[in-house]
PDB file of N, CA and C in Angstrom:
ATOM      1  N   UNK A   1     -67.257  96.142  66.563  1.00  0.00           N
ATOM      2  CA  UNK A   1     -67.092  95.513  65.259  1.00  0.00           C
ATOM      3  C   UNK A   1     -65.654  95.668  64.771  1.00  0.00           C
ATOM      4  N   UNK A   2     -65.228  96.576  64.946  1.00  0.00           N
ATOM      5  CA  UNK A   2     -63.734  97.078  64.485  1.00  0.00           C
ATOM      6  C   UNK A   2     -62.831  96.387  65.427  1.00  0.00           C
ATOM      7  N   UNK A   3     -62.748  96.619  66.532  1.00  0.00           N
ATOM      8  CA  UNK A   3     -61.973  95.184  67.645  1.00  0.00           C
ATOM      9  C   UNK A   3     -62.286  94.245  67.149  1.00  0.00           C
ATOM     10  N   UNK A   4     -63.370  93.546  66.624  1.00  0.00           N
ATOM     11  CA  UNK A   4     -63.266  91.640  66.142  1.00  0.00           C
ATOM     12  C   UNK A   4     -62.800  91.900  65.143  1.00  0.00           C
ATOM     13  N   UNK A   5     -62.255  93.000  64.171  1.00  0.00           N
ATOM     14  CA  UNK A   5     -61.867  92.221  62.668  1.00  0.00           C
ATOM     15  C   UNK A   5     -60.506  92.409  63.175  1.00  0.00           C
ATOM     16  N   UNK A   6     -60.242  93.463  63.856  1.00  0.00           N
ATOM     17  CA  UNK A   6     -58.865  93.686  64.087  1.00  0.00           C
ATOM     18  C   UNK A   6     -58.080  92.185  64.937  1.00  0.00           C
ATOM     19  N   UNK A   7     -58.875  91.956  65.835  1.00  0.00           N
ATOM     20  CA  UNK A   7     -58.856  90.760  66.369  1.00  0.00           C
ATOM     21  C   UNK A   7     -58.830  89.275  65.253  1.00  0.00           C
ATOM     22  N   UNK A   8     -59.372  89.551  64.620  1.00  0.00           N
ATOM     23  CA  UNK A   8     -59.267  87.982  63.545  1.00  0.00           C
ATOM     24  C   UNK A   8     -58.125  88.260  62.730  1.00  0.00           C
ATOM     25  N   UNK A   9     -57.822  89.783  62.206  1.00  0.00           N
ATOM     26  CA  UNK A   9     -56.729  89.633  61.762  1.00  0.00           C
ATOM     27  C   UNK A   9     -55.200  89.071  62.250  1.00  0.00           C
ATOM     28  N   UNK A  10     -55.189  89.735  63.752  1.00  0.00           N
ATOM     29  CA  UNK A  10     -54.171  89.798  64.633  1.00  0.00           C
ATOM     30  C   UNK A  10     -53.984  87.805  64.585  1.00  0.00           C
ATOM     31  N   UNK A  11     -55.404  87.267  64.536  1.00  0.00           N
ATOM     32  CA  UNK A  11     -55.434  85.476  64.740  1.00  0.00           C
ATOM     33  C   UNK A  11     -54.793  85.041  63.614  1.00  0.00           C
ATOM     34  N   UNK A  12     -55.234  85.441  62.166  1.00  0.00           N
ATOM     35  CA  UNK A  12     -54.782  84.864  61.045  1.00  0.00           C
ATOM     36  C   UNK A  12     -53.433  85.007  61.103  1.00  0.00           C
ATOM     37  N   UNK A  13     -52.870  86.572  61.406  1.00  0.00           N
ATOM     38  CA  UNK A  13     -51.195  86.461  61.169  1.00  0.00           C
ATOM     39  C   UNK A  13     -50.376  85.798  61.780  1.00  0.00           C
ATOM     40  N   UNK A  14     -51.329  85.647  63.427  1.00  0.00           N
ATOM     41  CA  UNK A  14     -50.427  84.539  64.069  1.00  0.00           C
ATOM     42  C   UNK A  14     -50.534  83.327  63.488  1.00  0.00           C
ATOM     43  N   UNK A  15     -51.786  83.082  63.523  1.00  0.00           N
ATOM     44  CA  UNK A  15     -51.856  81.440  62.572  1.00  0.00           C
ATOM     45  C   UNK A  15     -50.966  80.982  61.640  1.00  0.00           C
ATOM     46  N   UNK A  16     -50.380  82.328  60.566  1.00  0.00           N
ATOM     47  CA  UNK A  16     -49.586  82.497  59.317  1.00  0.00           C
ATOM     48  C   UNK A  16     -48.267  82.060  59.826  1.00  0.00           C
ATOM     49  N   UNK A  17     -47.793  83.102  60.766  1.00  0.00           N
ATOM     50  CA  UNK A  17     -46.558  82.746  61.349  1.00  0.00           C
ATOM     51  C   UNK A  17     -46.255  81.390  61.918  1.00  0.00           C
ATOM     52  N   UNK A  18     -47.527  81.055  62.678  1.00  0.00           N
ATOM     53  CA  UNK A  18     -47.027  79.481  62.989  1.00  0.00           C
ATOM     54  C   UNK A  18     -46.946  78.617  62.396  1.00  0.00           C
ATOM     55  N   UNK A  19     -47.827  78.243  61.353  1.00  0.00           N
ATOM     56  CA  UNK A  19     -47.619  77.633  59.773  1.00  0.00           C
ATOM     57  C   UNK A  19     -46.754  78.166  59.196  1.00  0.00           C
ATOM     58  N   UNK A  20     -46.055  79.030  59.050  1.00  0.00           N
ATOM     59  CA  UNK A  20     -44.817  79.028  58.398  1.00  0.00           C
ATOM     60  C   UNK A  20     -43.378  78.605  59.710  1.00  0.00           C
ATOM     61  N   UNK A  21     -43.846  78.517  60.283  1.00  0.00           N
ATOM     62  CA  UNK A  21     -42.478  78.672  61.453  1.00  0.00           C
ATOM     63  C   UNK A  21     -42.392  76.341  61.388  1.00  0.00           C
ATOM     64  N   UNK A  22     -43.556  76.078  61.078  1.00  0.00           N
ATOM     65  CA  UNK A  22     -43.918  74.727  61.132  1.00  0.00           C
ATOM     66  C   UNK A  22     -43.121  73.967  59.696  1.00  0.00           C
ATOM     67  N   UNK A  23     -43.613  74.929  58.891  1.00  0.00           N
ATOM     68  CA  UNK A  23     -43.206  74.154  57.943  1.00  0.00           C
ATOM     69  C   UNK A  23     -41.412  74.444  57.202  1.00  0.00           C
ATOM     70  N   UNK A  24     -41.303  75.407  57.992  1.00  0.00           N
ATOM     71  CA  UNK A  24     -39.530  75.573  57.596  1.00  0.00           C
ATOM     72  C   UNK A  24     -38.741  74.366  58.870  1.00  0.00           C
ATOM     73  N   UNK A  25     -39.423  73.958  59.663  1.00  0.00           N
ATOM     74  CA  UNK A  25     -38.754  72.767  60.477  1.00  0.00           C
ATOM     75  C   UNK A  25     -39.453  71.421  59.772  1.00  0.00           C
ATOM     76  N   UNK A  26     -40.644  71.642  59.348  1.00  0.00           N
ATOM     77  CA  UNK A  26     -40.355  70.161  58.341  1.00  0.00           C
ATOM     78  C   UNK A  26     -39.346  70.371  57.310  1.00  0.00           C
ATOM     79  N   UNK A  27     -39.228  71.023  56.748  1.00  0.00           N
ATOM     80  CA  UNK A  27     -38.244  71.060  55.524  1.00  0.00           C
ATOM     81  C   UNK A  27     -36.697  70.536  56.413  1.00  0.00           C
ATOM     82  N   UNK A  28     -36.722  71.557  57.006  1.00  0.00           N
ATOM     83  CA  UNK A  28     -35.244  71.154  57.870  1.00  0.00           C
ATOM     84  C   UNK A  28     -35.018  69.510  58.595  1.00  0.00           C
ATOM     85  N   UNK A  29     -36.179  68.840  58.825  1.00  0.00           N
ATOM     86  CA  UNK A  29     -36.165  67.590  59.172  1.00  0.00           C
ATOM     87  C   UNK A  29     -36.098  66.875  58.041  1.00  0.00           C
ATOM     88  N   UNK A  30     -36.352  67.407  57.288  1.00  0.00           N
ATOM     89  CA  UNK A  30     -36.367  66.575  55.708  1.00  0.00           C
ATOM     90  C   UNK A  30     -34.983  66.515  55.404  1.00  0.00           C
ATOM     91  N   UNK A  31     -34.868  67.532  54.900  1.00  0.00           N
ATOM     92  CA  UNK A  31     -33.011  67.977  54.965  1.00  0.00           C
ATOM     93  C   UNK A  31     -32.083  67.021  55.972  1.00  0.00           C
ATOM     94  N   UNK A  32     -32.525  66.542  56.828  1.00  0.00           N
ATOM     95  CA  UNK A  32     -32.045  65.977  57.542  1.00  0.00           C
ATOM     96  C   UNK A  32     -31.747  64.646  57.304  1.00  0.00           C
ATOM     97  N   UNK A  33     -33.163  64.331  56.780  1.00  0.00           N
ATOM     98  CA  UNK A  33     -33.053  62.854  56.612  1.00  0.00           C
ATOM     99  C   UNK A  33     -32.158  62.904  55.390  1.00  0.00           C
ATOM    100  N   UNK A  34     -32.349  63.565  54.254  1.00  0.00           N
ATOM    101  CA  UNK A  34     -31.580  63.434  53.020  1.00  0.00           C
ATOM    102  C   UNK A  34     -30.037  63.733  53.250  1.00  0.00           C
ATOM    103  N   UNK A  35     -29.525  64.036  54.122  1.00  0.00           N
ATOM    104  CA  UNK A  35     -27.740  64.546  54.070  1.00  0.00           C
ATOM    105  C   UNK A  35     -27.538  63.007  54.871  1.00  0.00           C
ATOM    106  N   UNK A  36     -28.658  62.758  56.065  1.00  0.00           N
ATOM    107  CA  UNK A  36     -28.414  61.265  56.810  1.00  0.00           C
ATOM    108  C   UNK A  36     -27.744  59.703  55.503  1.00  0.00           C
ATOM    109  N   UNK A  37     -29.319  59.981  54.855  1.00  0.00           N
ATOM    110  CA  UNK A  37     -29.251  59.148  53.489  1.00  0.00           C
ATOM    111  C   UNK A  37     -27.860  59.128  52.697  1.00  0.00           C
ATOM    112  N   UNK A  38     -27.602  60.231  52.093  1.00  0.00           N
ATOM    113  CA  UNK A  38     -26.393  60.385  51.959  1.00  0.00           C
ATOM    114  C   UNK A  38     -25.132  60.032  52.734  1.00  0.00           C
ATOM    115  N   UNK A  39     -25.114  60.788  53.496  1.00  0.00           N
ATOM    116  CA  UNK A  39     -23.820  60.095  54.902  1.00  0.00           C
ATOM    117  C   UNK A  39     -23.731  58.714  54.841  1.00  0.00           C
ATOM    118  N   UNK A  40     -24.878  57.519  55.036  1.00  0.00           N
ATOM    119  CA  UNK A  40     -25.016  55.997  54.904  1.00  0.00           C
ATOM    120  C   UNK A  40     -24.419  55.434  53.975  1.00  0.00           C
ATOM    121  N   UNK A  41     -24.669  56.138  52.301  1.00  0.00           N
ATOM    122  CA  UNK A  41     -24.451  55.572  51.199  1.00  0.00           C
ATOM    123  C   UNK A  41     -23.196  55.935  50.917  1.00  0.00           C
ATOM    124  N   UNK A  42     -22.289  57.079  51.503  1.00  0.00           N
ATOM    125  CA  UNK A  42     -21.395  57.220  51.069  1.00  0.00           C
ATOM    126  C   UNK A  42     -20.058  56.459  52.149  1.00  0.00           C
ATOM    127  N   UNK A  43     -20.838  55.683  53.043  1.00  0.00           N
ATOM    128  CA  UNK A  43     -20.571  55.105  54.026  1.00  0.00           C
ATOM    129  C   UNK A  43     -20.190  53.816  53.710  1.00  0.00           C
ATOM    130  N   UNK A  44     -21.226  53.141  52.931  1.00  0.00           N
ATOM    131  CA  UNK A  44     -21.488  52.165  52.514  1.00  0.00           C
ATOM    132  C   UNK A  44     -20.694  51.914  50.861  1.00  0.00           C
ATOM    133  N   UNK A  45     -20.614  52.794  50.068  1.00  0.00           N
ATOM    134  CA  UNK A  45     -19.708  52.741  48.800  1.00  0.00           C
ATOM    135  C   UNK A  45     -18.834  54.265  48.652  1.00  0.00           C
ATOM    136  N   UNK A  46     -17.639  53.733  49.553  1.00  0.00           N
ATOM    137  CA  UNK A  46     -17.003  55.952  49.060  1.00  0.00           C
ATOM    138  C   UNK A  46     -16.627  56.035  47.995  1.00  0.00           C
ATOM    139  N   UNK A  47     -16.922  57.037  47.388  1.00  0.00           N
ATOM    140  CA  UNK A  47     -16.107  57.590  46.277  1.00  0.00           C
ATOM    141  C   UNK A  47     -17.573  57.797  45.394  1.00  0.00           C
ATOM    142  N   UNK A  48     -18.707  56.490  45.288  1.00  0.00           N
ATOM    143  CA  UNK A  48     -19.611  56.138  44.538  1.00  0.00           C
ATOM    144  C   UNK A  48     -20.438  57.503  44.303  1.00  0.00           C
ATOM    145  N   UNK A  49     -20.973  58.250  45.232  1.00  0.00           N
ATOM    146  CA  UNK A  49     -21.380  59.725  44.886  1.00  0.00           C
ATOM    147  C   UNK A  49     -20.931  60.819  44.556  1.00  0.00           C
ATOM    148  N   UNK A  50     -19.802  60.623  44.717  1.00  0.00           N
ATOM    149  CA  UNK A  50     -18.485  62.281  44.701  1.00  0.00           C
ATOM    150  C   UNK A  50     -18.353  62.329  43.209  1.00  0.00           C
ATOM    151  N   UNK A  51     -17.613  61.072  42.622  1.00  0.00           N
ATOM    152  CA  UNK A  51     -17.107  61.124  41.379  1.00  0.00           C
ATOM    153  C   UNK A  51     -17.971  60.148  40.419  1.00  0.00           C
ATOM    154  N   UNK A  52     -17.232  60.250  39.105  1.00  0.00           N
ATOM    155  CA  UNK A  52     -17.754  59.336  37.791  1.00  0.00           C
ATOM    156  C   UNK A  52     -16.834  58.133  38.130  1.00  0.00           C
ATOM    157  N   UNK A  53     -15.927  58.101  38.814  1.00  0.00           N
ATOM    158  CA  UNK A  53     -15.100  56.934  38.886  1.00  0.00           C
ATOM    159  C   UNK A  53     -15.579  55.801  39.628  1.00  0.00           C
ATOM    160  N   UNK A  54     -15.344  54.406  39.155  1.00  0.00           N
ATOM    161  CA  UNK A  54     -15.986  53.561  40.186  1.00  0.00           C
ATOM    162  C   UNK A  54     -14.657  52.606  40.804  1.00  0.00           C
ATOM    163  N   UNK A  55     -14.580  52.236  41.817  1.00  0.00           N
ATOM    164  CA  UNK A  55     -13.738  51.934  42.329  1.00  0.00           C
ATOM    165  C   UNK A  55     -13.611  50.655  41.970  1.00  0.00           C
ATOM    166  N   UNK A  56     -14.688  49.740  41.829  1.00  0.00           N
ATOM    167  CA  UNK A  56     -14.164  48.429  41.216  1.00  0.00           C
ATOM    168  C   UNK A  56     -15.403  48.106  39.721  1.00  0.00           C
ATOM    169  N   UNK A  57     -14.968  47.714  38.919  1.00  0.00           N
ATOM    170  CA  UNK A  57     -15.459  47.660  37.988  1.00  0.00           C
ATOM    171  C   UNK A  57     -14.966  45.700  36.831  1.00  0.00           C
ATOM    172  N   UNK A  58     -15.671  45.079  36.468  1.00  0.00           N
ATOM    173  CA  UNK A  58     -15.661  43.861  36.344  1.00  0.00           C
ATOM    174  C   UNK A  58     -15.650  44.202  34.977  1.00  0.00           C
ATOM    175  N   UNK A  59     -14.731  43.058  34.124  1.00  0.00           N
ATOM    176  CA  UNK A  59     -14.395  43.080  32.805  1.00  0.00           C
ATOM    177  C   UNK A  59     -14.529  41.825  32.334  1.00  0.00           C
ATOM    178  N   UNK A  60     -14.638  41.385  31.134  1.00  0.00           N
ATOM    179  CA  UNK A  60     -14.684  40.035  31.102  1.00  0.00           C
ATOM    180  C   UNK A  60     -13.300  39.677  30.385  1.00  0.00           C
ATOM    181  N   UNK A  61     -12.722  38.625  30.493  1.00  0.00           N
ATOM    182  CA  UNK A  61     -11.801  37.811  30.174  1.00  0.00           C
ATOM    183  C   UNK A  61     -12.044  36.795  29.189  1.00  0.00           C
ATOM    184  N   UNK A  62     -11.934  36.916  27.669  1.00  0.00           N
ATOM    185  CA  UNK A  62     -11.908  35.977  26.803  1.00  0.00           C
ATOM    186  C   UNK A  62     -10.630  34.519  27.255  1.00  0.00           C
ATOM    187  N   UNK A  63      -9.529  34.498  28.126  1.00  0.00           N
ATOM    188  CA  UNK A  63      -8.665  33.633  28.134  1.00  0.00           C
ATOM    189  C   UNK A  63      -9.272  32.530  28.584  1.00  0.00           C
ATOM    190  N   UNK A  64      -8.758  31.246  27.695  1.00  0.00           N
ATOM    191  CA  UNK A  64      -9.620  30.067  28.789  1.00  0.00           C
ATOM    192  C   UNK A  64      -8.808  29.532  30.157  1.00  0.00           C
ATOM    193  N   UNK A  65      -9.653  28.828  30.556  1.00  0.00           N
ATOM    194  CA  UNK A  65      -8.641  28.446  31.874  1.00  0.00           C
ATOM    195  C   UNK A  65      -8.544  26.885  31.809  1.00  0.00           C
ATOM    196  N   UNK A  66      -7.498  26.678  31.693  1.00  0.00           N
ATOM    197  CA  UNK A  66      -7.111  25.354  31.724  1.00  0.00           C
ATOM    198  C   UNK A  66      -6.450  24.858  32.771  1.00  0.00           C
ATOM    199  N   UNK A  67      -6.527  23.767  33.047  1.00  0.00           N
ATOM    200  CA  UNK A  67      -5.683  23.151  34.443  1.00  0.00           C
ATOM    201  C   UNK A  67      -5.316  21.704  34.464  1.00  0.00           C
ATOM    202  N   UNK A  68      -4.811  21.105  34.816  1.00  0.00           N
ATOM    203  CA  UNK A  68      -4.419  19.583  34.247  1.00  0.00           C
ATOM    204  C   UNK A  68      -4.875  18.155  34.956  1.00  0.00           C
ATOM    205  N   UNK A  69      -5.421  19.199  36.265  1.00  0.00           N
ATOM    206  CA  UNK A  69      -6.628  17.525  36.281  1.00  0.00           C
ATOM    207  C   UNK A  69      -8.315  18.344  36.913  1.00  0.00           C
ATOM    208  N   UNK A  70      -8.100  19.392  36.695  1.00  0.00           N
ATOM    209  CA  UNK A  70      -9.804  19.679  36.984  1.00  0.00           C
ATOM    210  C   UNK A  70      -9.858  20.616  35.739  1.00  0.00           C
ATOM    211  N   UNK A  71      -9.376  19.917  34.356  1.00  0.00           N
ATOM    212  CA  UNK A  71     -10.248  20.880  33.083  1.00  0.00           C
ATOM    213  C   UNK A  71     -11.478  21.006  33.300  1.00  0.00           C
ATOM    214  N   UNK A  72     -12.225  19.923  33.486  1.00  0.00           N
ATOM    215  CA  UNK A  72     -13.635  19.801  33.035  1.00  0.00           C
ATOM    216  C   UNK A  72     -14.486  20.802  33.939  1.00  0.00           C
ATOM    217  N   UNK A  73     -14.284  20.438  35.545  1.00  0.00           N
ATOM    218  CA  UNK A  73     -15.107  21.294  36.576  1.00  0.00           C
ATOM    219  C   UNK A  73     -14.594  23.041  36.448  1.00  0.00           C
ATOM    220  N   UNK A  74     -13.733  23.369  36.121  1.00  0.00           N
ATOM    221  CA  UNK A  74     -13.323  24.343  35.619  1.00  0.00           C
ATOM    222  C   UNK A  74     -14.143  25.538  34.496  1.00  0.00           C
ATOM    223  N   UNK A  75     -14.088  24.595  33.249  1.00  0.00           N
ATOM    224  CA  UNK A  75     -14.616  25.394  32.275  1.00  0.00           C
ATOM    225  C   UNK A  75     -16.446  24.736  32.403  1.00  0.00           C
ATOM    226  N   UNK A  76     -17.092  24.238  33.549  1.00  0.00           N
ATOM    227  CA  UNK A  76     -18.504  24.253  33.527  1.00  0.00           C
ATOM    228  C   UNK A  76     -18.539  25.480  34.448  1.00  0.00           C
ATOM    229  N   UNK A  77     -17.498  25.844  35.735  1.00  0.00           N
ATOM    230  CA  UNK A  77     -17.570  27.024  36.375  1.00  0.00           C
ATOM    231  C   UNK A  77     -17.833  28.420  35.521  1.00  0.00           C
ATOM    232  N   UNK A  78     -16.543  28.080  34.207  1.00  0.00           N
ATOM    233  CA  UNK A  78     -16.365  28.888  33.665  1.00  0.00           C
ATOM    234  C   UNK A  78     -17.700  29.950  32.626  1.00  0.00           C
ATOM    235  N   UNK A  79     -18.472  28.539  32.353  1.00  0.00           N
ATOM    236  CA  UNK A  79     -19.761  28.892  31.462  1.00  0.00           C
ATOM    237  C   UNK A  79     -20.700  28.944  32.141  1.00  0.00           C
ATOM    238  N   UNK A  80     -20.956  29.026  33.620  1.00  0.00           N
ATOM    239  CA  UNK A  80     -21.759  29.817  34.785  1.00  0.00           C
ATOM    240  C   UNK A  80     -21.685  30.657  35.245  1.00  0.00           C
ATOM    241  N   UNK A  81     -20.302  31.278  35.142  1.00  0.00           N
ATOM    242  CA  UNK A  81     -20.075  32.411  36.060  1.00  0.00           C
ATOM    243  C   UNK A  81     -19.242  33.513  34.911  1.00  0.00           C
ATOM    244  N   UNK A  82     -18.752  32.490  34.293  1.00  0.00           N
ATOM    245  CA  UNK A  82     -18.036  33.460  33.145  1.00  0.00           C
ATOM    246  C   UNK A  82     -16.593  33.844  33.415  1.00  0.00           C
ATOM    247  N   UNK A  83     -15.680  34.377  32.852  1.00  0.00           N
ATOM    248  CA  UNK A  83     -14.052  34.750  33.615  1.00  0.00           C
ATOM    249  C   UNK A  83     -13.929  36.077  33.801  1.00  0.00           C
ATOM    250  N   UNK A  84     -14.105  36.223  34.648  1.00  0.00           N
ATOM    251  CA  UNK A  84     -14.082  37.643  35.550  1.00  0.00           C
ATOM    252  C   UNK A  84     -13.024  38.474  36.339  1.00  0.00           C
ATOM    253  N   UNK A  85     -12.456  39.106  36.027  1.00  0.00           N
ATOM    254  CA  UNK A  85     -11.388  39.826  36.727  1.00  0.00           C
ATOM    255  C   UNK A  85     -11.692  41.222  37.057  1.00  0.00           C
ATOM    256  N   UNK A  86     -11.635  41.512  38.131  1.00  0.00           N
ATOM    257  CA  UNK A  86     -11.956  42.865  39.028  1.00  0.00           C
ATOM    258  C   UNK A  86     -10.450  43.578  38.634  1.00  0.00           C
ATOM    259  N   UNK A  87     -10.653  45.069  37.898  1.00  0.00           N
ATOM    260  CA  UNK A  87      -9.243  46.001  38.151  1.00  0.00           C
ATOM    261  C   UNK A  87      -9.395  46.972  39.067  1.00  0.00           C
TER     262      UNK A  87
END
């Protein structure tokens, strides 16, 4: 009787250990994917995660645009898209 409990114990702690040995490599695969994720996006826009600064940022332009033989197609561009200048 004393060998089987000792015995189920000896099972559970291994069991314990391998469930924990399991789940610190999911975490670490997780971790993985999230620094990956990161790496992509900062791949894809730099600067966009590091800092508050954005590298391009759109303002609008009250000036009209005039031109001397396409006024018209001009300012219908203009009231679709709006006047836009990237700094």
């Amino acid at each position: 009787m004393l060998d089987s409990i000792e015995l189920s114990v000896r099972k559970v702690s291994a069991l314990k250990e391998e469930h924990e040995t399991y789940v610190e490599r999911v975490e670490e695969w997780e971790a993985q994917i999230r620094e990956r994720e990161v790496r992509e996006k900062r791949r894809i826009a730099p600067g966009y995660l590091d800092t508050d600064q954005r590298l391009l940022v759109p303002t609008r332009v009250d000036t009209p645009v005039v031109s001397s033989n396409g006024a018209e197609d001009s300012t219908g561009m203009d009231r679709t898209f709006g006047n836009m200048r990237v700094q």
